[in-house]
N, C-alpha and C. Protein backbone atom coordinates (compact mmCIF):
# COMPACT_ATOMS: atom_id res chain seq x y z
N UNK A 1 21.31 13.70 10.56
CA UNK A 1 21.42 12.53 11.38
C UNK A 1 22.33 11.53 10.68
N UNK A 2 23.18 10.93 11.51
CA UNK A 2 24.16 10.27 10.71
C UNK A 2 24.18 8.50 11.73
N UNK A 3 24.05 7.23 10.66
CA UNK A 3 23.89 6.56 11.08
C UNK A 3 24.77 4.97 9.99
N UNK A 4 25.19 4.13 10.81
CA UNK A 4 26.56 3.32 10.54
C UNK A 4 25.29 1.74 10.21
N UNK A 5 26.06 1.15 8.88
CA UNK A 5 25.45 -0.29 9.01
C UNK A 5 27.14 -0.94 8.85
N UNK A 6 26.73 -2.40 9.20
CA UNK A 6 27.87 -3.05 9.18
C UNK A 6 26.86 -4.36 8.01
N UNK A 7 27.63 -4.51 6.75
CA UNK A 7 27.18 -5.35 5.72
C UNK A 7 27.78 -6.60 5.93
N UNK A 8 27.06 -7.56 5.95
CA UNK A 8 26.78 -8.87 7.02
C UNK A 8 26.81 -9.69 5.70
N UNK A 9 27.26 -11.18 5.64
CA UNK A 9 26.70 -11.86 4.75
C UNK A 9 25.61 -12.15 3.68
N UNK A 10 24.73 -11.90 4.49
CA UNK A 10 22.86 -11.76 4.12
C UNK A 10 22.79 -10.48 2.92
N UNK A 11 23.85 -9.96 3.02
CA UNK A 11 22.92 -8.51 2.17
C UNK A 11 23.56 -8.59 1.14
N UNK A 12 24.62 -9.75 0.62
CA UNK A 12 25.14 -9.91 -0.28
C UNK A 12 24.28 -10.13 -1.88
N UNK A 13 24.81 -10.16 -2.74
CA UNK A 13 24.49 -10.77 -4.07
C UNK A 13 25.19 -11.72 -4.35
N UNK A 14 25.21 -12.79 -5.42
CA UNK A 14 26.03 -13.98 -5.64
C UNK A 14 27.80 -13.57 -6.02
N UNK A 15 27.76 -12.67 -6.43
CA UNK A 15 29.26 -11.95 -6.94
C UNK A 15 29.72 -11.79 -5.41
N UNK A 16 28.94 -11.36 -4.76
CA UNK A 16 29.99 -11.00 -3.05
C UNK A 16 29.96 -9.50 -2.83
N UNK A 17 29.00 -8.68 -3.58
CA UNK A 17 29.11 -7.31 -3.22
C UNK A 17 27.52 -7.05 -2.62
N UNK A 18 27.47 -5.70 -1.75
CA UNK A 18 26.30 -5.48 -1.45
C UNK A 18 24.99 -4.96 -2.66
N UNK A 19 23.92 -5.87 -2.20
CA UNK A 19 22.42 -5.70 -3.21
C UNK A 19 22.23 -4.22 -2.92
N UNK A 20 21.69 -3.86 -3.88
CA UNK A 20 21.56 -2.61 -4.80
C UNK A 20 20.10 -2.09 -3.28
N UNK A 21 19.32 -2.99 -4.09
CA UNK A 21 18.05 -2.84 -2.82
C UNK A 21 18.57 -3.10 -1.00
N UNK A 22 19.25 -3.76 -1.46
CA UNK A 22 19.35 -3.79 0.62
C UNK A 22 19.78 -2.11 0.84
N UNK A 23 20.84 -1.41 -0.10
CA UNK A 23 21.30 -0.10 0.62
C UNK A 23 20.11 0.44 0.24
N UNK A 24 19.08 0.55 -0.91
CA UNK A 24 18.15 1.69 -0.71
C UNK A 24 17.29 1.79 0.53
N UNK A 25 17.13 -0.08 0.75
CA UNK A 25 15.97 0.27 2.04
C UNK A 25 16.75 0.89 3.26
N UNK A 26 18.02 0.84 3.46
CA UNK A 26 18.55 1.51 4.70
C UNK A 26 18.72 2.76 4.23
N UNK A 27 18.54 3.04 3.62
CA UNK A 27 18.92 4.49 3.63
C UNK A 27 17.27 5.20 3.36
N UNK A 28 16.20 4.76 2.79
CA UNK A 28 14.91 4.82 3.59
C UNK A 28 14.47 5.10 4.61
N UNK A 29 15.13 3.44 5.59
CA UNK A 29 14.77 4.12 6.81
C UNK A 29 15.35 4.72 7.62
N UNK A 30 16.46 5.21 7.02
CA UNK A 30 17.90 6.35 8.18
C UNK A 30 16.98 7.54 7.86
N UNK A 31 16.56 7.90 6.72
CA UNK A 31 15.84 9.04 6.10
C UNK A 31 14.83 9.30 6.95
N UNK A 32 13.72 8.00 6.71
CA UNK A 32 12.75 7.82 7.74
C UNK A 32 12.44 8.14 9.46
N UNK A 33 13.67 7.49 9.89
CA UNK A 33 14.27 7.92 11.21
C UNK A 33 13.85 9.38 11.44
N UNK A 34 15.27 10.10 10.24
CA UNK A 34 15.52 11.57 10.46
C UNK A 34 14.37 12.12 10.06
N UNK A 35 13.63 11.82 9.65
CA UNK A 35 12.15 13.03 9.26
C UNK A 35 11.18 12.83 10.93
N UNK A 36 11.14 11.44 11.65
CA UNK A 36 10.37 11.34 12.24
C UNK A 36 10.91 11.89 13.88
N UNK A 37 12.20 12.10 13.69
CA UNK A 37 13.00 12.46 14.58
C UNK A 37 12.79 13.85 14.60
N UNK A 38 12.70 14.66 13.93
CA UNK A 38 12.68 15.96 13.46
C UNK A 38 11.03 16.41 13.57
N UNK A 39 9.92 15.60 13.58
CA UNK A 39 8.56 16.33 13.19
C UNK A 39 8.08 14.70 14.12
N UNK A 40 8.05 14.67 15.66
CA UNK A 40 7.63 13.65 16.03
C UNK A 40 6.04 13.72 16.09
N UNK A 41 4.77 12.82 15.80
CA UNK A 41 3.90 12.21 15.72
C UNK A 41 3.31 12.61 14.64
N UNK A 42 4.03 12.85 13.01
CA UNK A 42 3.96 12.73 12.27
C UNK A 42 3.57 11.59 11.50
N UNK A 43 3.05 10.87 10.49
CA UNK A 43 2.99 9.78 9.66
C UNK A 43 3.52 10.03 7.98
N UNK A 44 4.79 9.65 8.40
CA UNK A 44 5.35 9.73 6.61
C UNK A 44 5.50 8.49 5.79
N UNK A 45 5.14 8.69 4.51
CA UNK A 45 5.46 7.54 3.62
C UNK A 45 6.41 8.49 2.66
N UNK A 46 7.43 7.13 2.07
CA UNK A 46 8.28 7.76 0.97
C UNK A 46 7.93 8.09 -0.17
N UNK A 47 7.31 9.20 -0.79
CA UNK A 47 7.34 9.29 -2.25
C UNK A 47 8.34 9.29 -3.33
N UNK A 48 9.47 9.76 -2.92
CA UNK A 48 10.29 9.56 -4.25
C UNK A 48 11.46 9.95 -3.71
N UNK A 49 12.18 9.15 -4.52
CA UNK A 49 13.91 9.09 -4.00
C UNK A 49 14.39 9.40 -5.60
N UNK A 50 15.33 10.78 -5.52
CA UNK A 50 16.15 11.08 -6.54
C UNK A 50 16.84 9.93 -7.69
N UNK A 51 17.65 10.85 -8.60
CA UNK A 51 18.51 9.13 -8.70
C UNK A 51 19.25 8.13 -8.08
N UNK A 52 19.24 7.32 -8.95
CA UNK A 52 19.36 6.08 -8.11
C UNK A 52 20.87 5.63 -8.99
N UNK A 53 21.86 5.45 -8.50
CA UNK A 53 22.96 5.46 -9.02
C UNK A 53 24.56 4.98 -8.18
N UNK A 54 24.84 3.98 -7.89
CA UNK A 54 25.78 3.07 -7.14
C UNK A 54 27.25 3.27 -7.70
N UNK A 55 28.04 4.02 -7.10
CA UNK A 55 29.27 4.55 -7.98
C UNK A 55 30.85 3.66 -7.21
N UNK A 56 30.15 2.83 -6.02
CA UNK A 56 31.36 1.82 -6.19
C UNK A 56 30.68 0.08 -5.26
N UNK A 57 31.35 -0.75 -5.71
CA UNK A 57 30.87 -1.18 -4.71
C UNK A 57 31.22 -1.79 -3.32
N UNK A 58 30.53 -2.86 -2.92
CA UNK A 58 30.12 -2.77 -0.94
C UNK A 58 30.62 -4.12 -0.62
N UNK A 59 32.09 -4.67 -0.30
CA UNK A 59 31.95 -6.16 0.21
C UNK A 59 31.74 -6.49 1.35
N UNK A 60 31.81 -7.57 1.90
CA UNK A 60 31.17 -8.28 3.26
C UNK A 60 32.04 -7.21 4.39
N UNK A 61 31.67 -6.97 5.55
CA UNK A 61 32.73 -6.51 6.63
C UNK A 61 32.85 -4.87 6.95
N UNK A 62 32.46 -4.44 5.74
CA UNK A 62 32.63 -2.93 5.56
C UNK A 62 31.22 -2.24 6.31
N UNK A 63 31.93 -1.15 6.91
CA UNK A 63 30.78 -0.04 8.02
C UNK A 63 30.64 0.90 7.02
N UNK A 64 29.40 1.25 6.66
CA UNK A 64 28.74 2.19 6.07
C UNK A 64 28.09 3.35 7.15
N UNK A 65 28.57 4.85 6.26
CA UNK A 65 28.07 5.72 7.11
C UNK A 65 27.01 6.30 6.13
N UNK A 66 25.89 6.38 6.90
CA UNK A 66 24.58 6.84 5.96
C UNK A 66 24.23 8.53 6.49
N UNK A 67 24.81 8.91 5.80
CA UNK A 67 23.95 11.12 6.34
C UNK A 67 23.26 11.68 5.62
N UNK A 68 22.37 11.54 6.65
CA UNK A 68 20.82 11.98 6.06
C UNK A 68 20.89 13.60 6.81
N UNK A 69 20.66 14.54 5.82
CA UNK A 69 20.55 16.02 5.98
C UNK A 69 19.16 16.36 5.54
N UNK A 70 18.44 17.40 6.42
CA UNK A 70 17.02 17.91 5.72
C UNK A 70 17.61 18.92 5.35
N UNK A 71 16.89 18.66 3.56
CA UNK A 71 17.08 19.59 2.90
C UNK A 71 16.10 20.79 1.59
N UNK A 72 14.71 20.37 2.67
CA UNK A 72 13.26 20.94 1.90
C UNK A 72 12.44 20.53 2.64
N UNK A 73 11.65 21.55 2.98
CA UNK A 73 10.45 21.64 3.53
C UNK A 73 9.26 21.93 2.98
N UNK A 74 8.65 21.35 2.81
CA UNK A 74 7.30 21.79 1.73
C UNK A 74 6.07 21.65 2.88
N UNK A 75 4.54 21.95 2.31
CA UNK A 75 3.45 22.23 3.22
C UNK A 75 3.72 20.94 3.77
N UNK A 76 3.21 19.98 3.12
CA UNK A 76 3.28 18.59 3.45
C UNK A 76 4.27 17.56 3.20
N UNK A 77 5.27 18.06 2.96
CA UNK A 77 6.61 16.88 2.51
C UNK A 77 7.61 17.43 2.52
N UNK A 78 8.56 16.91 3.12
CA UNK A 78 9.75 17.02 3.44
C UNK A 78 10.87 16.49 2.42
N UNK A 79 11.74 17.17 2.58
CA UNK A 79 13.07 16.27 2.07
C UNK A 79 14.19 16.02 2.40
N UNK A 80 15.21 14.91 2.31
CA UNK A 80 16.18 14.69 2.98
C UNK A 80 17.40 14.56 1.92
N UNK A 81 18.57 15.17 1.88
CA UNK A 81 19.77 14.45 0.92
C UNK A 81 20.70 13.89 2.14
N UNK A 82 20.72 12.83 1.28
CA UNK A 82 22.10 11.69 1.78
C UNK A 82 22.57 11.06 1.17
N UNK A 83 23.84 10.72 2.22
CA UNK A 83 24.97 10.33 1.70
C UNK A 83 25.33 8.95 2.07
N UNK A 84 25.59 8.18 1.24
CA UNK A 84 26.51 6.85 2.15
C UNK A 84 28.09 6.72 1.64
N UNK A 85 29.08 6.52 3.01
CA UNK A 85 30.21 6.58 2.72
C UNK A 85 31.01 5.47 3.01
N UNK A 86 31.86 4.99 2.62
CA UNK A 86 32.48 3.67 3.01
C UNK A 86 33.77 3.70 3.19
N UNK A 87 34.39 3.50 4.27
CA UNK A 87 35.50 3.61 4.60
C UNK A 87 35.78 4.96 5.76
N UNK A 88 36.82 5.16 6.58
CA UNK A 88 36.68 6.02 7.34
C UNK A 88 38.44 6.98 7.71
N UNK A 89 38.46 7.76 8.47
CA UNK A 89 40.04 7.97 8.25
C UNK A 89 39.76 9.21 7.37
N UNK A 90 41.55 8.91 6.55
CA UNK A 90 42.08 9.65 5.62
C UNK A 90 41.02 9.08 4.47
N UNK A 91 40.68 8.39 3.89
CA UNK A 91 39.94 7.85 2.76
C UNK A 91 38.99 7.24 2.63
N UNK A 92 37.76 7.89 3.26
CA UNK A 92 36.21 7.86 2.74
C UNK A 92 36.19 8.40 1.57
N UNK A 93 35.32 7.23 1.00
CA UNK A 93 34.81 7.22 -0.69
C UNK A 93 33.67 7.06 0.16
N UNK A 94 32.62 8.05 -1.30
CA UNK A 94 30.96 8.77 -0.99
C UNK A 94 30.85 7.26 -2.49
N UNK A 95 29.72 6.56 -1.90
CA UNK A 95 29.40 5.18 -2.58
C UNK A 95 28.03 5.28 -3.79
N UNK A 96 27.28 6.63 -2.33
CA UNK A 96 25.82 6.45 -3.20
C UNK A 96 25.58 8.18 -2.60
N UNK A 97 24.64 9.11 -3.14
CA UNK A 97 23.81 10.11 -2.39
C UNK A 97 22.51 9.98 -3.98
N UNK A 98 21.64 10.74 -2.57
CA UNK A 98 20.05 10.87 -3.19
C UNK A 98 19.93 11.70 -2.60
N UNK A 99 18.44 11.89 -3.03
CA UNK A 99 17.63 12.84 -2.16
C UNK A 99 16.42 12.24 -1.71
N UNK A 100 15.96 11.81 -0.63
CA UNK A 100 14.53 10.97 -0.90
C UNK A 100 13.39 12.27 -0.35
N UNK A 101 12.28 11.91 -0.60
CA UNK A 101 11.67 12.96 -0.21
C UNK A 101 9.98 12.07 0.60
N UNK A 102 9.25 12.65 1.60
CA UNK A 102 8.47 11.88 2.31
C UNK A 102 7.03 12.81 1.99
N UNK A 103 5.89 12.20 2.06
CA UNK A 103 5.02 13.24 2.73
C UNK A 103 4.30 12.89 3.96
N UNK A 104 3.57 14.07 4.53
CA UNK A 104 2.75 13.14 6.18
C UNK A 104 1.13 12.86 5.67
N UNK A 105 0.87 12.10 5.42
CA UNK A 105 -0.45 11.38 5.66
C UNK A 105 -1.48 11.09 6.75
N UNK A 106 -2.59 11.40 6.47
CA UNK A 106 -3.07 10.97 7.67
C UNK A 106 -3.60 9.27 7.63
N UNK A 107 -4.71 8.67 8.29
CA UNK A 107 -4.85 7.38 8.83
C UNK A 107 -5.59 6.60 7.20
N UNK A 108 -6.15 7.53 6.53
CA UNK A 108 -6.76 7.19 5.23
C UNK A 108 -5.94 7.08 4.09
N UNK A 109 -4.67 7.93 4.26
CA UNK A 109 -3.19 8.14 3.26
C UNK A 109 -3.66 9.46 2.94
N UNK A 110 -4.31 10.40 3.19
CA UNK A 110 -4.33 11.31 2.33
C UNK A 110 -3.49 12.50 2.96
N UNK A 111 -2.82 13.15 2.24
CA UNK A 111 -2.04 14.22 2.52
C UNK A 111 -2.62 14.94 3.82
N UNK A 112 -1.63 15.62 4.73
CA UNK A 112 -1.83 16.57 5.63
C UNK A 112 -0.28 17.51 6.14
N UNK A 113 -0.77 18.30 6.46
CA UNK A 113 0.05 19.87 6.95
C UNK A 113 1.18 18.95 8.03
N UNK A 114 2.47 19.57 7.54
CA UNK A 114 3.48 19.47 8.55
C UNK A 114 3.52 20.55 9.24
N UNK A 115 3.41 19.84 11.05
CA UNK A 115 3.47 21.00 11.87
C UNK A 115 4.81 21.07 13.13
């Protein structure tokens, strides 16, 4: 599933580039999206997102493409790798990828079977 933010004033840091945390939580919930999109009336929470590692950065104006691929299936947890890319054309630069990974819970949090 592949999905576009446009970085707005607000998500800035004082230097003028995009916060470290604003892209993890979107790319959370693009992840989020794609797991719930994929296994609907499921309940996932995020357990763990790969490394965490920002290899350029994000100024005001710029469209981010976030692709979230499933890439593991476990009894109860899933996983997703993605990508965020910036710029489009001849010259997209890849900014950030992870892997985050979810499991389904039921109403108490406790683990249950993906079906």
């Amino acid at each position: 599933m592949k999905t576009h933010r446009l970085v707005m004033p607000g998500d800035l840091n004082q230097y003028g580039f995009l916060f470290g945390g604003k892209l993890l939580s979107w790319i959370d919930e693009a992840c989020w999206i794609a797991a719930s999109m994929d296994y609907p009336g499921h309940r996932f929470v995020t357990i763990a997102m790969d490394k965490v590692e920002f290899h350029h950065g994000v100024s005001e104006g710029v469209i981010l493409e976030i692709d979230c691929q499933r890439s593991k299936i476990g009894t109860t947890s899933v996983s997703y790798q993605v990508s965020v890319i910036r710029g489009s054309g001849d010259d997209p630069t890849e900014i950030f990828s992870t892997c985050v990974t979810f499991v389904n819970v039921d109403e108490t949090g406790q683990k249950q079977p993906i079906k």
